[in-house]
Protein backbone atom coordinates (compact mmCIF):
# COMPACT_ATOMS: atom_id res chain seq x y z
CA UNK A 1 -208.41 7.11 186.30
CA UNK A 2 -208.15 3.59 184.95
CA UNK A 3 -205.52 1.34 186.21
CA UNK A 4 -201.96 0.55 184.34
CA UNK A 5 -202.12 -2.74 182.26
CA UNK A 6 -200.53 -5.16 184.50
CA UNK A 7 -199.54 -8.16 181.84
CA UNK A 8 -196.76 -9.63 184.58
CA UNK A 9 -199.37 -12.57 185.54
CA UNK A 10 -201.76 -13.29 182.30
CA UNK A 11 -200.24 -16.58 181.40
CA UNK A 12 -201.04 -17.74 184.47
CA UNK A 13 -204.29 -16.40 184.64
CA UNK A 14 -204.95 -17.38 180.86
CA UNK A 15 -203.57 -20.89 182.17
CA UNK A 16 -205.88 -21.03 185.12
CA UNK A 17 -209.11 -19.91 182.73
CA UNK A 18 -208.20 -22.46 180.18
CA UNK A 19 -208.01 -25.13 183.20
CA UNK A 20 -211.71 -23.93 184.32
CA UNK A 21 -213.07 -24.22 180.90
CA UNK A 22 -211.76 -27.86 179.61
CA UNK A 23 -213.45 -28.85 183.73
CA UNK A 24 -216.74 -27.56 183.07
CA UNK A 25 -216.18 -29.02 179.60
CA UNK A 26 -215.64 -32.29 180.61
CA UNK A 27 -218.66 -31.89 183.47
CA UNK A 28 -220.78 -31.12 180.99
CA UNK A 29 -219.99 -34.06 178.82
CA UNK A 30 -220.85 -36.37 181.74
CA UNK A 31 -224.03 -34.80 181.92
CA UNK A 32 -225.21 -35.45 178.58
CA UNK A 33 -225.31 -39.06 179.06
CA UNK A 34 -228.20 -38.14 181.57
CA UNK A 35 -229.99 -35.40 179.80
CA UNK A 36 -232.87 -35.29 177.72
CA UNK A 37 -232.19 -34.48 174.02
CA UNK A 38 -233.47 -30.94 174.19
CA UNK A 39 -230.78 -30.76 177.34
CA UNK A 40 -228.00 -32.41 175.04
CA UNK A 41 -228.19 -30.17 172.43
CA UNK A 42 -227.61 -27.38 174.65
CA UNK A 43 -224.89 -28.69 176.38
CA UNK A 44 -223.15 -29.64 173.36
CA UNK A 45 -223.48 -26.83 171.79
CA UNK A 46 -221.77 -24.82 175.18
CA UNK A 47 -219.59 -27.40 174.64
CA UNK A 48 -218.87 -26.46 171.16
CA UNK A 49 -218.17 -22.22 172.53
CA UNK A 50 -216.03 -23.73 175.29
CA UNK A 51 -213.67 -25.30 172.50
CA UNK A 52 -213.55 -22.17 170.71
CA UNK A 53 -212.91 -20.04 173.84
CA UNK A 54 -209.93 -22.31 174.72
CA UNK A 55 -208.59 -22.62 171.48
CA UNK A 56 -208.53 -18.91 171.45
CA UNK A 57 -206.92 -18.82 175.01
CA UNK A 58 -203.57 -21.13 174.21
CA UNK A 59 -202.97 -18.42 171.05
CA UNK A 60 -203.71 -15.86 173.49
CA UNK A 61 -200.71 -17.53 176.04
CA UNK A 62 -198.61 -18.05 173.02
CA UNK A 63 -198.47 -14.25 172.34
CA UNK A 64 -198.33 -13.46 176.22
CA UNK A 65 -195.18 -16.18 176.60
CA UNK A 66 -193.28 -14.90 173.21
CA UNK A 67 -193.71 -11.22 174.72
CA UNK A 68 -191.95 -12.57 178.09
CA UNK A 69 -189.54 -13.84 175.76
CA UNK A 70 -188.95 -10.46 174.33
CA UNK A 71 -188.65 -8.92 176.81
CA UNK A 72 -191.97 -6.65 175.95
CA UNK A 73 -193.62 -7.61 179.67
């Protein structure tokens, strides 16, 4: 039997993803400056996912903070 969604603590846990993925981010940024070009394509295009995946995070901790709000969690 699957467990009951438990929304209580997904801004946090949103919050704490987000943080992960802007670190690795930026780690990956400094490695670039030592990577060969095959290497710094990669990376910038992780890069270029890890921007989308946070974007989509914050609108994902939007929705989970206005349902706090209303009372819906």
């Amino acid at each position: 039997m699957p467990k009951p969604d438990n929304r209580h603590n997904n801004v946090e846990r949103l919050q704490e993803m987000v943080e992960n993925t802007e670190h690795k981010l930026h780690e990956a940024e400094i490695s670039m400056e030592f990577a060969d070009p095959e290497e710094r394509e990669r990376l910038k295009q992780k890069n270029e996912r890890r921007r989308t995946s946070i974007a989509a995070m914050k609108e994902e901790i939007q929705d989970e903070m206005q349902a706090r709000k209303n009372g819906k969690i």
